[in-house]
N, C-alpha and C. Protein backbone atom coordinates (compact mmCIF):
# COMPACT_ATOMS: atom_id res chain seq x y z
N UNK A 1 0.85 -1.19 0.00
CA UNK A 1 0.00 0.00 0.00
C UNK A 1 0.89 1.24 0.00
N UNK A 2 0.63 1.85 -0.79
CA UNK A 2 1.31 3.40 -0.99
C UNK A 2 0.55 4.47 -0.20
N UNK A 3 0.91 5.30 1.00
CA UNK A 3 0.05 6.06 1.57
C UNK A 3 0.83 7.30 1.39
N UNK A 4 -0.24 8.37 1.05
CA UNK A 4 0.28 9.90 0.84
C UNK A 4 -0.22 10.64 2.15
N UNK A 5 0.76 10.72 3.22
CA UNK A 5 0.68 11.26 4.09
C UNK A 5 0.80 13.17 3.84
N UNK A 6 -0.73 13.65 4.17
CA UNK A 6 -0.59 15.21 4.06
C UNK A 6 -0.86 15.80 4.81
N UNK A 7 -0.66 17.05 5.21
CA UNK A 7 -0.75 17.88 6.36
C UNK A 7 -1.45 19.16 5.59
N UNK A 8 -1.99 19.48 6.54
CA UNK A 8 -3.19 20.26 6.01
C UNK A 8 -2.16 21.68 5.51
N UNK A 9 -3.38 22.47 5.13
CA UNK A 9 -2.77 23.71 4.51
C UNK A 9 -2.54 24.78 6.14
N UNK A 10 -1.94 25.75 5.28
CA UNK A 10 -1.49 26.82 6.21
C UNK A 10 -2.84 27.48 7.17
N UNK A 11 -2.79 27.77 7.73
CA UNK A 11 -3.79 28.76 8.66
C UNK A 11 -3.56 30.05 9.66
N UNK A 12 -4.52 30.74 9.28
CA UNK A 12 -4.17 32.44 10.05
C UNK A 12 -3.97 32.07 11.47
N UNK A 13 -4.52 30.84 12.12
CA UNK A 13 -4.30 30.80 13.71
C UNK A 13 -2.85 30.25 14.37
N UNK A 14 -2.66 29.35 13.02
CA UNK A 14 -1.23 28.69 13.48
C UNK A 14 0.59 29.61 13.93
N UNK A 15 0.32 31.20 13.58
CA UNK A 15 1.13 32.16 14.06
C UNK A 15 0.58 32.46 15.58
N UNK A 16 -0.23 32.41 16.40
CA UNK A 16 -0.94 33.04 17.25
C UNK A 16 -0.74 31.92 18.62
N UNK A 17 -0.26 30.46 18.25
CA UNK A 17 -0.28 29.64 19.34
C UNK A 17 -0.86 28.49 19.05
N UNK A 18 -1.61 27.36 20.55
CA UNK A 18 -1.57 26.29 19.74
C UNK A 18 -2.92 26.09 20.29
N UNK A 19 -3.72 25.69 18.97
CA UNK A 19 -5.16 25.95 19.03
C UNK A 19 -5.55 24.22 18.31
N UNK A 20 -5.01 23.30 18.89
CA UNK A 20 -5.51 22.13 18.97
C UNK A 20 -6.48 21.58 18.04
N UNK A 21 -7.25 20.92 19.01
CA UNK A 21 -8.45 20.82 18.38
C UNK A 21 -9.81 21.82 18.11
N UNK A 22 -9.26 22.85 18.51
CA UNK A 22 -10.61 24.11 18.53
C UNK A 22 -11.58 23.77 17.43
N UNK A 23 -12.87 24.29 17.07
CA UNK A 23 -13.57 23.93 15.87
C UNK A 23 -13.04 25.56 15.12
N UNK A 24 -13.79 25.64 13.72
CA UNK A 24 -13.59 26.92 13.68
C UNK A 24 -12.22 27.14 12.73
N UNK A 25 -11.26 26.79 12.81
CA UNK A 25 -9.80 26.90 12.50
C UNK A 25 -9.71 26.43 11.23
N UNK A 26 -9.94 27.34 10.35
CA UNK A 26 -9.89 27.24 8.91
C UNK A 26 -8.52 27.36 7.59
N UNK A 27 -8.73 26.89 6.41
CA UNK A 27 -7.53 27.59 5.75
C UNK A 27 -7.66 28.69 5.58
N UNK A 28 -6.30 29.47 5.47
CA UNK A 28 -5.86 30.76 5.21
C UNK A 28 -5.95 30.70 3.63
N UNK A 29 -5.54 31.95 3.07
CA UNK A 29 -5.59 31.98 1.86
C UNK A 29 -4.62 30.91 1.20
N UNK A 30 -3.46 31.02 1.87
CA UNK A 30 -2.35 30.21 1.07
C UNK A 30 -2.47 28.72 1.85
N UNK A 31 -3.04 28.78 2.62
CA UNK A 31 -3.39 27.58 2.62
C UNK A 31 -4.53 26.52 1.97
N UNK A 32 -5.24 27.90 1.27
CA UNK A 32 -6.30 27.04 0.15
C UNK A 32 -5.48 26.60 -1.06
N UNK A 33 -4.16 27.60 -1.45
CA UNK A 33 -3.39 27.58 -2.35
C UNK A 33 -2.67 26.20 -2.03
N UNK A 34 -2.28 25.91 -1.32
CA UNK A 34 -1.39 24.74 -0.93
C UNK A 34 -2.46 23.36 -1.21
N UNK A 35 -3.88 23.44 -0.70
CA UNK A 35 -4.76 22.40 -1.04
C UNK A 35 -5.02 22.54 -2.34
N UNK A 36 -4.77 23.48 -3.20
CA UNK A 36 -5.22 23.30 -4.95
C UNK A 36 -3.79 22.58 -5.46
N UNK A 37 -2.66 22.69 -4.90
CA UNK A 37 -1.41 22.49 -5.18
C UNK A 37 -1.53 21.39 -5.10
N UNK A 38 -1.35 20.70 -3.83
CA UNK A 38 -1.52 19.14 -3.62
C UNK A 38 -2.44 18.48 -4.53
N UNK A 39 -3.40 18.86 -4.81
CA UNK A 39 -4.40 18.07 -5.26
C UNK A 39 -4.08 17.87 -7.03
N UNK A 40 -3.38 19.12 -7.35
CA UNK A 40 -2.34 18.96 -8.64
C UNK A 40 -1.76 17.73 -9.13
N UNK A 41 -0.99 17.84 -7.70
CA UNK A 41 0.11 16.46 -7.74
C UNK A 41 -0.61 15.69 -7.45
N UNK A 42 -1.44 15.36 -6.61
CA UNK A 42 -1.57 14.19 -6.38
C UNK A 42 -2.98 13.54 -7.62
N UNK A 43 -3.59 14.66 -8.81
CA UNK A 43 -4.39 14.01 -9.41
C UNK A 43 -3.85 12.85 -10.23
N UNK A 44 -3.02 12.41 -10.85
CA UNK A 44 -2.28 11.46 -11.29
C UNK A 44 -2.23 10.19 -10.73
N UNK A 45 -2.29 10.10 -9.25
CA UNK A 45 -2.07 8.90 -8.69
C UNK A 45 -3.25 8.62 -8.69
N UNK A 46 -3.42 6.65 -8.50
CA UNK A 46 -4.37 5.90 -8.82
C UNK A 46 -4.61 5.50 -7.59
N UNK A 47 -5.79 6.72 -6.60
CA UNK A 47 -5.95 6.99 -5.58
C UNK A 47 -7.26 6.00 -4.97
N UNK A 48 -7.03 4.63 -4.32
CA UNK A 48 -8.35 4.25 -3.94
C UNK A 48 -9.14 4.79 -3.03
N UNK A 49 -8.71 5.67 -2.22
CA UNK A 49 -9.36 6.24 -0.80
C UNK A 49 -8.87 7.48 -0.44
N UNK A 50 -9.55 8.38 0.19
CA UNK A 50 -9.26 9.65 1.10
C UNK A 50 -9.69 9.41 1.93
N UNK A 51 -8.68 9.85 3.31
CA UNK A 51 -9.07 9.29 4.53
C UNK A 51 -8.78 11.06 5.25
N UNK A 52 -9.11 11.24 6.34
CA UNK A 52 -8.72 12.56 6.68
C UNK A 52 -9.25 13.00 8.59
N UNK A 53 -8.46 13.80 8.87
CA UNK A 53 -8.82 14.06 10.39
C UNK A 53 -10.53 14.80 10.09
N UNK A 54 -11.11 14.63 11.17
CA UNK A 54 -12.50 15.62 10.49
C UNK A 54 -12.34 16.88 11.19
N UNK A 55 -11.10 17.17 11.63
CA UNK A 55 -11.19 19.41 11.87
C UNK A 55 -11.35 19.94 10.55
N UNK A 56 -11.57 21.09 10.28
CA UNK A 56 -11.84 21.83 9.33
C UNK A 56 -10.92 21.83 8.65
N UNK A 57 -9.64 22.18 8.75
CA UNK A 57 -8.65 22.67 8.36
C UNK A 57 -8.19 21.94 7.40
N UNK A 58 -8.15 20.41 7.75
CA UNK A 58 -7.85 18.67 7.23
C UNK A 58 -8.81 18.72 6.12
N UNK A 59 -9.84 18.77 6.60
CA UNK A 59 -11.52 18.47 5.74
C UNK A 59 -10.99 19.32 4.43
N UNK A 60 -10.68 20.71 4.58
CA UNK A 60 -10.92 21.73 3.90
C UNK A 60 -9.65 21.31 2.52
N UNK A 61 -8.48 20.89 3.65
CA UNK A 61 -7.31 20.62 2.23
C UNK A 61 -7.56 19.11 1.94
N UNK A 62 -8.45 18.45 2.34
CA UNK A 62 -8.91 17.27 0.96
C UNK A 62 -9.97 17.70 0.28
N UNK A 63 -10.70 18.67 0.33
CA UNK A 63 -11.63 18.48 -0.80
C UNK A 63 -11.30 18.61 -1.79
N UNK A 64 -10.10 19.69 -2.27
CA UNK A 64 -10.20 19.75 -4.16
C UNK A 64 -9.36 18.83 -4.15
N UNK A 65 -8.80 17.60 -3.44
CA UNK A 65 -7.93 16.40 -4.21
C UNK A 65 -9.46 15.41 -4.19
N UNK A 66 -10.30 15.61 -3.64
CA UNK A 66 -11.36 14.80 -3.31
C UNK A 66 -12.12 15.21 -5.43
N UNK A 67 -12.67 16.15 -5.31
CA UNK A 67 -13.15 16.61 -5.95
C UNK A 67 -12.15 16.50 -7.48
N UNK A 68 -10.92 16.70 -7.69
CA UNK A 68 -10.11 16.10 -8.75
C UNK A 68 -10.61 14.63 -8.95
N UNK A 69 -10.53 13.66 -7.89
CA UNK A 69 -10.39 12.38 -7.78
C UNK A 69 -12.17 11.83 -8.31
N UNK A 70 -12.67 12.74 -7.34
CA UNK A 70 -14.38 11.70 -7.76
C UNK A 70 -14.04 11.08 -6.77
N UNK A 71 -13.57 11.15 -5.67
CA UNK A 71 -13.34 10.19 -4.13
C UNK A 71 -14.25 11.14 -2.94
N UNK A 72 -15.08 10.39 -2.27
CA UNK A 72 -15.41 11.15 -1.36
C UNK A 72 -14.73 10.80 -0.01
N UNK A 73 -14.17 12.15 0.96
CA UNK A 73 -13.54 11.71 1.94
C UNK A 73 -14.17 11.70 3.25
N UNK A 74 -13.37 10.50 3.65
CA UNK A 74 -13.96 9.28 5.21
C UNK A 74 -13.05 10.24 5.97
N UNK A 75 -13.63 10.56 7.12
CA UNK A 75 -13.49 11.12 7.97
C UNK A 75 -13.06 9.89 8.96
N UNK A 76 -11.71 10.43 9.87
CA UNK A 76 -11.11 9.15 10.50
C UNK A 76 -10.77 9.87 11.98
N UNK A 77 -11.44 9.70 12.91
CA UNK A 77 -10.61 9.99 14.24
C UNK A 77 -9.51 9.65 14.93
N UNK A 78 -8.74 8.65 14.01
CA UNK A 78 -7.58 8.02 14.09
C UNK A 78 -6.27 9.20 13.94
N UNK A 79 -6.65 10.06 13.10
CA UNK A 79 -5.74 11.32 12.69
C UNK A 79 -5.79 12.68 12.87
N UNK A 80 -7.17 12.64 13.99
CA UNK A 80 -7.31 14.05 14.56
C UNK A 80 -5.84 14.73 15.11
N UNK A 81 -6.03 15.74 15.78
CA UNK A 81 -4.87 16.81 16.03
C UNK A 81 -4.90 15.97 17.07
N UNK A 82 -3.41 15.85 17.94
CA UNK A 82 -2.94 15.77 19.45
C UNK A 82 -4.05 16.29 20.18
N UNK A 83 -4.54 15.82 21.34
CA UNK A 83 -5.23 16.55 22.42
C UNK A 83 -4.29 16.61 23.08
N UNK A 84 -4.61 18.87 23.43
CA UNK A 84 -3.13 18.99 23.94
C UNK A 84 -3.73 19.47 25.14
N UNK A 85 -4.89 19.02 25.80
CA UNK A 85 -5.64 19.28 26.82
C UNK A 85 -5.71 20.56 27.20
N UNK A 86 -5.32 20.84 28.62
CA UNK A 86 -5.43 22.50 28.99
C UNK A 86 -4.52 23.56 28.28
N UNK A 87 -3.38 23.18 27.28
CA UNK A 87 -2.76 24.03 26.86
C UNK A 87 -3.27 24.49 25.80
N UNK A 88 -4.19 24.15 25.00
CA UNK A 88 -5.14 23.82 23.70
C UNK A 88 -5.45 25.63 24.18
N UNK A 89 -5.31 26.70 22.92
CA UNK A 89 -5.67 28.04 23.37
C UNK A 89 -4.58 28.71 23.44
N UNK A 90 -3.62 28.39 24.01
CA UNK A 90 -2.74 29.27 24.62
C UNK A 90 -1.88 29.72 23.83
N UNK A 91 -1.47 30.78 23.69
CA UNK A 91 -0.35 31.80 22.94
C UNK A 91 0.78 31.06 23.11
N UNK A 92 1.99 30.82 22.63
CA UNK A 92 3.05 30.60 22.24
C UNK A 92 4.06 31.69 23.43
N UNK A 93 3.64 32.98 24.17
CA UNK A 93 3.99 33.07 24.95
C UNK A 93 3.60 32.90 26.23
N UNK A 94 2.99 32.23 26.64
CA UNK A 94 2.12 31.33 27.44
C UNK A 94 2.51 30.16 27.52
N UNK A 95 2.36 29.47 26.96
CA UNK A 95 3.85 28.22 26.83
C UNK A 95 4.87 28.27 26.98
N UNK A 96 5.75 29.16 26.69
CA UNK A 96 7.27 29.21 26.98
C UNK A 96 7.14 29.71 28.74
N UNK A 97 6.68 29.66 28.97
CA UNK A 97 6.48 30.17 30.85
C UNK A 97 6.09 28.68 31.63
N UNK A 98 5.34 28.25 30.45
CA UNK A 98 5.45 26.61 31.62
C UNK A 98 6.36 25.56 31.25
N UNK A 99 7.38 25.27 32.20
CA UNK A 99 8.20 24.23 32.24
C UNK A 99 7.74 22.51 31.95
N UNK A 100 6.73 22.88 31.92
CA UNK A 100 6.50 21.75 31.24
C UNK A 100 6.50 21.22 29.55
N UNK A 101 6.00 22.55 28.82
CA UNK A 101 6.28 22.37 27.21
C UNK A 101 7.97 22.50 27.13
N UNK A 102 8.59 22.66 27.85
CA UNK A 102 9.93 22.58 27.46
C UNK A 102 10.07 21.00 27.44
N UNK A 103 10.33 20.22 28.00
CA UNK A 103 9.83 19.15 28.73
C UNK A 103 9.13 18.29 27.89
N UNK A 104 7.85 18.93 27.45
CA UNK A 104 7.38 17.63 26.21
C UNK A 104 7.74 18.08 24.92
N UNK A 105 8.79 18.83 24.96
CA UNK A 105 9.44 19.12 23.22
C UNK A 105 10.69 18.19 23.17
N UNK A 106 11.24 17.95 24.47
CA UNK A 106 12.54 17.06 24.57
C UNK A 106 12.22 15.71 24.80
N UNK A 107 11.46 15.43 25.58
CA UNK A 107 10.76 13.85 26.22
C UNK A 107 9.44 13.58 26.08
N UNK A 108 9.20 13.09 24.69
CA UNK A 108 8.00 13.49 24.10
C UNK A 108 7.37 12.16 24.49
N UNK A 109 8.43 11.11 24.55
CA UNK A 109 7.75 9.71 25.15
C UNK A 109 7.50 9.39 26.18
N UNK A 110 8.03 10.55 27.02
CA UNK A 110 7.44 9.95 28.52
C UNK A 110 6.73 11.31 29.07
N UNK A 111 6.30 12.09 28.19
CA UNK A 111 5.66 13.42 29.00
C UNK A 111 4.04 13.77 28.24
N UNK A 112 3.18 13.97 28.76
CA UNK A 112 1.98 13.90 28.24
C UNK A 112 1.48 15.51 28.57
N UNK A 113 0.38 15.73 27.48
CA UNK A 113 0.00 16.83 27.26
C UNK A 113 -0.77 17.22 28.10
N UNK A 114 -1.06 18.22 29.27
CA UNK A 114 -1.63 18.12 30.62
C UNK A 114 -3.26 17.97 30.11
N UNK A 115 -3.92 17.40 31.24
CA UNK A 115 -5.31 16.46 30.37
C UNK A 115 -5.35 16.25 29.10
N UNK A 116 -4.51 15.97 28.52
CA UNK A 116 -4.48 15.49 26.97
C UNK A 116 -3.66 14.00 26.78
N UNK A 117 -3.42 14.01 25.89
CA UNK A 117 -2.87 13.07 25.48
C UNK A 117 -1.03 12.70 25.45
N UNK A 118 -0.74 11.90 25.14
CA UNK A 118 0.83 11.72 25.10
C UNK A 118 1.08 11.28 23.82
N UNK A 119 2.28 11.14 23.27
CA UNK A 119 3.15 10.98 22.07
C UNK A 119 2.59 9.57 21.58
N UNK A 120 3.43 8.75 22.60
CA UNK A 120 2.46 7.13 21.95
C UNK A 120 1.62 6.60 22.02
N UNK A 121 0.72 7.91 23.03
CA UNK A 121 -1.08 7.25 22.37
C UNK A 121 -1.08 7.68 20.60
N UNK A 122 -0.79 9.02 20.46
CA UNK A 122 -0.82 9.16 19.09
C UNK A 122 -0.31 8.33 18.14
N UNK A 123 0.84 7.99 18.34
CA UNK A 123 1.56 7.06 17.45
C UNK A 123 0.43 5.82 17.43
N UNK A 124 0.17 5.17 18.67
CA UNK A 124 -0.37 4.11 18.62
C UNK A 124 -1.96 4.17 17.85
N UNK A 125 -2.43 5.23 18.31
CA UNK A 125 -4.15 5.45 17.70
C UNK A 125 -3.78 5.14 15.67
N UNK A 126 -2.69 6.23 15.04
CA UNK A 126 -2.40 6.61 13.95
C UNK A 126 -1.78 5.18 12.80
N UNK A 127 -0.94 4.39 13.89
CA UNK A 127 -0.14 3.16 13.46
C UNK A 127 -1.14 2.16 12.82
N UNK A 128 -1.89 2.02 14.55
CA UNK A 128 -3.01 1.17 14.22
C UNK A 128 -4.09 1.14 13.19
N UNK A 129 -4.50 2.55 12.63
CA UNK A 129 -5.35 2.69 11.55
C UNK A 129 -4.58 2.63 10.39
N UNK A 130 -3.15 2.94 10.69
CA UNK A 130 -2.82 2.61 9.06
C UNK A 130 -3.02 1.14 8.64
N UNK A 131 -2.46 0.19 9.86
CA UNK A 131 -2.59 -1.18 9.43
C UNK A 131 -3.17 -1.97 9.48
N UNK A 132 -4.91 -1.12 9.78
CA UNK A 132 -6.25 -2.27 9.19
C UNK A 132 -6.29 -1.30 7.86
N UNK A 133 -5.98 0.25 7.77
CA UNK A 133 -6.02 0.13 5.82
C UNK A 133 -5.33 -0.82 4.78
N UNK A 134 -3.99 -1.28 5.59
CA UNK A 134 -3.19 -1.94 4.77
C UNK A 134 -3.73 -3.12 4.51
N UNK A 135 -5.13 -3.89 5.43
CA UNK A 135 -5.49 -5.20 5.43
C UNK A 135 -6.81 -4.98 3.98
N UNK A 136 -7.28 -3.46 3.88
CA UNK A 136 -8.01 -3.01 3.07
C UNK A 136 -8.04 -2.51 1.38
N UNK A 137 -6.61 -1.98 2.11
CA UNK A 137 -6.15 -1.39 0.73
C UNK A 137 -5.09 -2.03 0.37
N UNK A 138 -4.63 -3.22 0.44
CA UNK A 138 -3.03 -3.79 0.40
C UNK A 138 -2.40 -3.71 -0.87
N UNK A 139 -2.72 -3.29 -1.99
CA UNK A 139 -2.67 -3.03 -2.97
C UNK A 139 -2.83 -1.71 -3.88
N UNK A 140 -3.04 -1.34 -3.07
CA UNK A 140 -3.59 0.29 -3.48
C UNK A 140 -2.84 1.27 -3.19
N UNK A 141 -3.48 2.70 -3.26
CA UNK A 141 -2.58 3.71 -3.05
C UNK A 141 -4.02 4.51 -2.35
N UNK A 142 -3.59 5.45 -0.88
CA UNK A 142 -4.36 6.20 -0.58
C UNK A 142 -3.86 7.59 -0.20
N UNK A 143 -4.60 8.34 0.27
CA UNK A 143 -4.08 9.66 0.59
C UNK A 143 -4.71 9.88 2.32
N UNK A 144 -3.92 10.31 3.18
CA UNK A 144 -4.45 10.50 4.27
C UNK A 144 -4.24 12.10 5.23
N UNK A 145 -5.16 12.86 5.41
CA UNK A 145 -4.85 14.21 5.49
C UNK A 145 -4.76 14.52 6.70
N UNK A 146 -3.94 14.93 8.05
CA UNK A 146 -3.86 14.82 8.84
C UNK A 146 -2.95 16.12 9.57
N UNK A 147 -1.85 16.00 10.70
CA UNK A 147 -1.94 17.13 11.35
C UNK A 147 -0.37 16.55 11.29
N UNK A 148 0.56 17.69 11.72
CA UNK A 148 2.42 17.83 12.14
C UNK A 148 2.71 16.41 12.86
N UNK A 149 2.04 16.42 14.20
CA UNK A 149 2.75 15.93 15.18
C UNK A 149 1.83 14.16 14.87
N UNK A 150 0.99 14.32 14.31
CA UNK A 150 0.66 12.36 14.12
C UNK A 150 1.04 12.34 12.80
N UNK A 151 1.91 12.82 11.90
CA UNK A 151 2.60 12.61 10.48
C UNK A 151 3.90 12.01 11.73
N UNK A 152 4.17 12.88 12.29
CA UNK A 152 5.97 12.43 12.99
C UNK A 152 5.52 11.53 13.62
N UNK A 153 4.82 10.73 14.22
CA UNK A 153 4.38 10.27 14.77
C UNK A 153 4.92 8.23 14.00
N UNK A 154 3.57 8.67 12.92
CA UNK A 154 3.60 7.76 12.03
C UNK A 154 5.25 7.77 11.51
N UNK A 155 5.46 8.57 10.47
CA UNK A 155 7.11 8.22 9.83
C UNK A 155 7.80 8.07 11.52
N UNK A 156 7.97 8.47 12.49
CA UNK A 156 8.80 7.81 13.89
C UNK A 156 8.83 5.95 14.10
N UNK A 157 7.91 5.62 13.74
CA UNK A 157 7.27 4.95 13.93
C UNK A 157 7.77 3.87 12.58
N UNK A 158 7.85 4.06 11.73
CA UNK A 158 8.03 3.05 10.25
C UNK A 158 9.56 2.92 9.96
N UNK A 159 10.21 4.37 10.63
CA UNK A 159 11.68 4.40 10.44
C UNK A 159 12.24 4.17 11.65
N UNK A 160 11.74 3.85 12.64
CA UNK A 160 12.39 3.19 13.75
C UNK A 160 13.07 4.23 14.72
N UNK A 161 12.24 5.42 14.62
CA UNK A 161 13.57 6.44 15.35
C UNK A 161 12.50 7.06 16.47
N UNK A 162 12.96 7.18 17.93
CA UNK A 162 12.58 7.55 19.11
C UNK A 162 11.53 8.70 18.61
N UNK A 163 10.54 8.60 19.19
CA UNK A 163 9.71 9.54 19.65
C UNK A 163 10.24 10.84 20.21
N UNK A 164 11.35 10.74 20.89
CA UNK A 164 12.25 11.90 21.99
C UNK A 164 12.74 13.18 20.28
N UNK A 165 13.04 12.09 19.38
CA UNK A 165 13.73 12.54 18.44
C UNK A 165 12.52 13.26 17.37
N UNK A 166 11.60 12.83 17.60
CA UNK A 166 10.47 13.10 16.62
C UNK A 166 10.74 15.01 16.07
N UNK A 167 10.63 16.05 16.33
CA UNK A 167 11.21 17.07 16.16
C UNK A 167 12.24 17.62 15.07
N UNK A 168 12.57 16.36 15.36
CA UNK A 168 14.16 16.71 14.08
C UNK A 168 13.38 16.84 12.48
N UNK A 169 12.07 16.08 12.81
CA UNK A 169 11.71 16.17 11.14
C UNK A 169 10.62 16.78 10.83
N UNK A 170 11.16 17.44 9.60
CA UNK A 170 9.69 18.65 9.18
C UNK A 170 8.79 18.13 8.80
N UNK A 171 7.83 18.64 9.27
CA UNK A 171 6.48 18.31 8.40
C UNK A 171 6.07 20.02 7.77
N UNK A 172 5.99 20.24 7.23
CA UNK A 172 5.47 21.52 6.77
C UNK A 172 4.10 21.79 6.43
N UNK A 173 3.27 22.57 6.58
CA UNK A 173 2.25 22.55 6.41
C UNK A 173 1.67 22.31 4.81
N UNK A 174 0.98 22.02 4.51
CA UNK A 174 1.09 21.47 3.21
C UNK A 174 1.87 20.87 2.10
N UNK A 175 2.24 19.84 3.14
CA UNK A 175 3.22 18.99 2.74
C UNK A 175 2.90 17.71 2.52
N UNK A 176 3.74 16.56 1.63
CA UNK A 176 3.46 15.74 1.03
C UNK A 176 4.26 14.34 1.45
N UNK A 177 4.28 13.62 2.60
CA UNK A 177 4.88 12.36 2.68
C UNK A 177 4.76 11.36 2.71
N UNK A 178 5.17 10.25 1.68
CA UNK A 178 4.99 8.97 1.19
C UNK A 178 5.67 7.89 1.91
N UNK A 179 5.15 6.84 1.74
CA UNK A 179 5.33 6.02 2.47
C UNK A 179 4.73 4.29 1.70
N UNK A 180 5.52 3.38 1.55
CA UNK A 180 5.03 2.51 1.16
C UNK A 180 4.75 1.39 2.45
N UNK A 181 3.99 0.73 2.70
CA UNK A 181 3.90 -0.49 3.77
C UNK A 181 3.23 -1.86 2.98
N UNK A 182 4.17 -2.76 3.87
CA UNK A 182 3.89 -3.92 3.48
C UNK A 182 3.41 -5.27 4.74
N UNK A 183 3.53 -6.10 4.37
CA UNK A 183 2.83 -6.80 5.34
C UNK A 183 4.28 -7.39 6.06
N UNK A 184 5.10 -7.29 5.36
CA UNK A 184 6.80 -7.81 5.83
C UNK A 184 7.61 -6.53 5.76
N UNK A 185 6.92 -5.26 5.98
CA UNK A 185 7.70 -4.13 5.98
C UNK A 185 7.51 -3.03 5.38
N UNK A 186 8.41 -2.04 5.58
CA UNK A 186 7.65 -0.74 5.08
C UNK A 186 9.01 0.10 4.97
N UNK A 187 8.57 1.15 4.31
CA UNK A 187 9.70 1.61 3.41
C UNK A 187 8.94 3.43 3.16
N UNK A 188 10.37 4.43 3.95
CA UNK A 188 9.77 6.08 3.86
C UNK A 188 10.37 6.12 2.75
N UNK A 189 9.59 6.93 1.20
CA UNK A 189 10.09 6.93 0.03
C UNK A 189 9.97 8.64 -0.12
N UNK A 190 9.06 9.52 0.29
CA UNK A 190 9.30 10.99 0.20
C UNK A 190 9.34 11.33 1.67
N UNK A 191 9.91 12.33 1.94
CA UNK A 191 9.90 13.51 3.26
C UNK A 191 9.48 14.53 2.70
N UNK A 192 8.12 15.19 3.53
CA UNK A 192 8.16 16.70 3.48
C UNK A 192 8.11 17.61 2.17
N UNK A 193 7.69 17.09 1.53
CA UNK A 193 7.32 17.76 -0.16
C UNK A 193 6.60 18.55 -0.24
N UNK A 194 6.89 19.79 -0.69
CA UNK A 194 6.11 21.00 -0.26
C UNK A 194 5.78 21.94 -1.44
N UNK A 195 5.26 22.63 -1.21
CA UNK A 195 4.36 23.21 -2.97
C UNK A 195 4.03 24.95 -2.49
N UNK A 196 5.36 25.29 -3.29
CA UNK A 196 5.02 26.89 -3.04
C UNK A 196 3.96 27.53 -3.96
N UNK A 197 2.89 27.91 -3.06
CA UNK A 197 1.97 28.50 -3.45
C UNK A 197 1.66 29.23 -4.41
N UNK A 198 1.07 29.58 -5.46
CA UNK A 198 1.11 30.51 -6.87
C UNK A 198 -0.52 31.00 -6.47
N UNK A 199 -0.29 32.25 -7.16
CA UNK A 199 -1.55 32.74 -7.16
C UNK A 199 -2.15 32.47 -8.32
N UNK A 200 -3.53 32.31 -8.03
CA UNK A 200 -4.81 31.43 -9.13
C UNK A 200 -4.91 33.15 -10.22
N UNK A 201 -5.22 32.52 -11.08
CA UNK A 201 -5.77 34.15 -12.45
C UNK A 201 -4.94 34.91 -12.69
């Protein structure tokens, strides 16, 4: 199974702090640009499924690959955003004051998001849905639209490298990473493919 791991487009809130799962949190302009982009590239591939977190933001950058394709997209709670519990809201300088986000940026495997979640529930929620698609799609190619930290999550996870370390690798916001899996193994074939925005007319 060939999976096109994507991360949603850009958004006006994502300068302002970290706004989780909030509802509401839409694409920005260039982040609609980044979902017409992707959906560029990715019309070519012989796409059996769209799978996608159901926040807006996710929803919003699969539809025109949805809509290229003639695929309608399944909404998966497997790939929602981190629940980053009580920090969910908070400004970016608001965080740097609690010793604790220092803390889960370095020890991401043993430090959990206060009433939220931790690193390898994510990994584990994200892993696990890839590999009843793979029992589904084992042959196929899909696209799955999702958020930064359960993309690192997943590639942490296929390439064998610590969770602690997860950080080191970009995900960019409207970005593009591939991944082949097999039933005897799996194999990262793109990182982080990214599509500078052009203006439409």
């Amino acid at each position: 199974m060939i999976v096109y791991l994507v991360r949603h487009g850009e958004t006006d809130a994502m300068r302002k702090g970290l706004y989780g799962r909030e509802p509401g949190i839409v694409l920005s302009q260039t982040g609609k640009l980044q979902a017409n982009r992707i959906a560029e590239y990715l019309k070519v591939q012989p796409l059996a499924a769209i799978y996608s977190s159901p926040l807006d933001r996710a929803m919003d950058t699969a539809a025109p690959l949805a809509r290229v394709k003639g695929l309608v997209v399944q909404d998966s709670e497997a790939f929602i955003e981190v629940d980053q519990g009580t920090w969910t809201g908070l400004s970016w300088q608001e965080l740097q004051k609690d010793p604790n986000w220092a803390l889960y940026n370095t020890y991401r495997s043993g430090t959990s998001c206060p009433n939220g979640e931790m690193a390898v529930e994510v990994q584990a929620r994200a892993v696990r849905a890839l590999d009843q698609m793979l029992k589904k799609h084992e042959h196929q190619h899909i696209a799955v639209v999702s958020h930064a930290d359960v993309i690192r999550a997943a590639v942490c996870y296929y390439a064998g490298v610590p969770l602690d370390l997860s950080l080191r690798i970009e995900i960019a916001t409207g970005s593009v990473s591939v991944l082949e899996l097999r039933r005897d193994g799996s194999r990262i074939i793109e990182l982080n493919r990214t599509f500078a925005p052009q203006a439409e007319g």
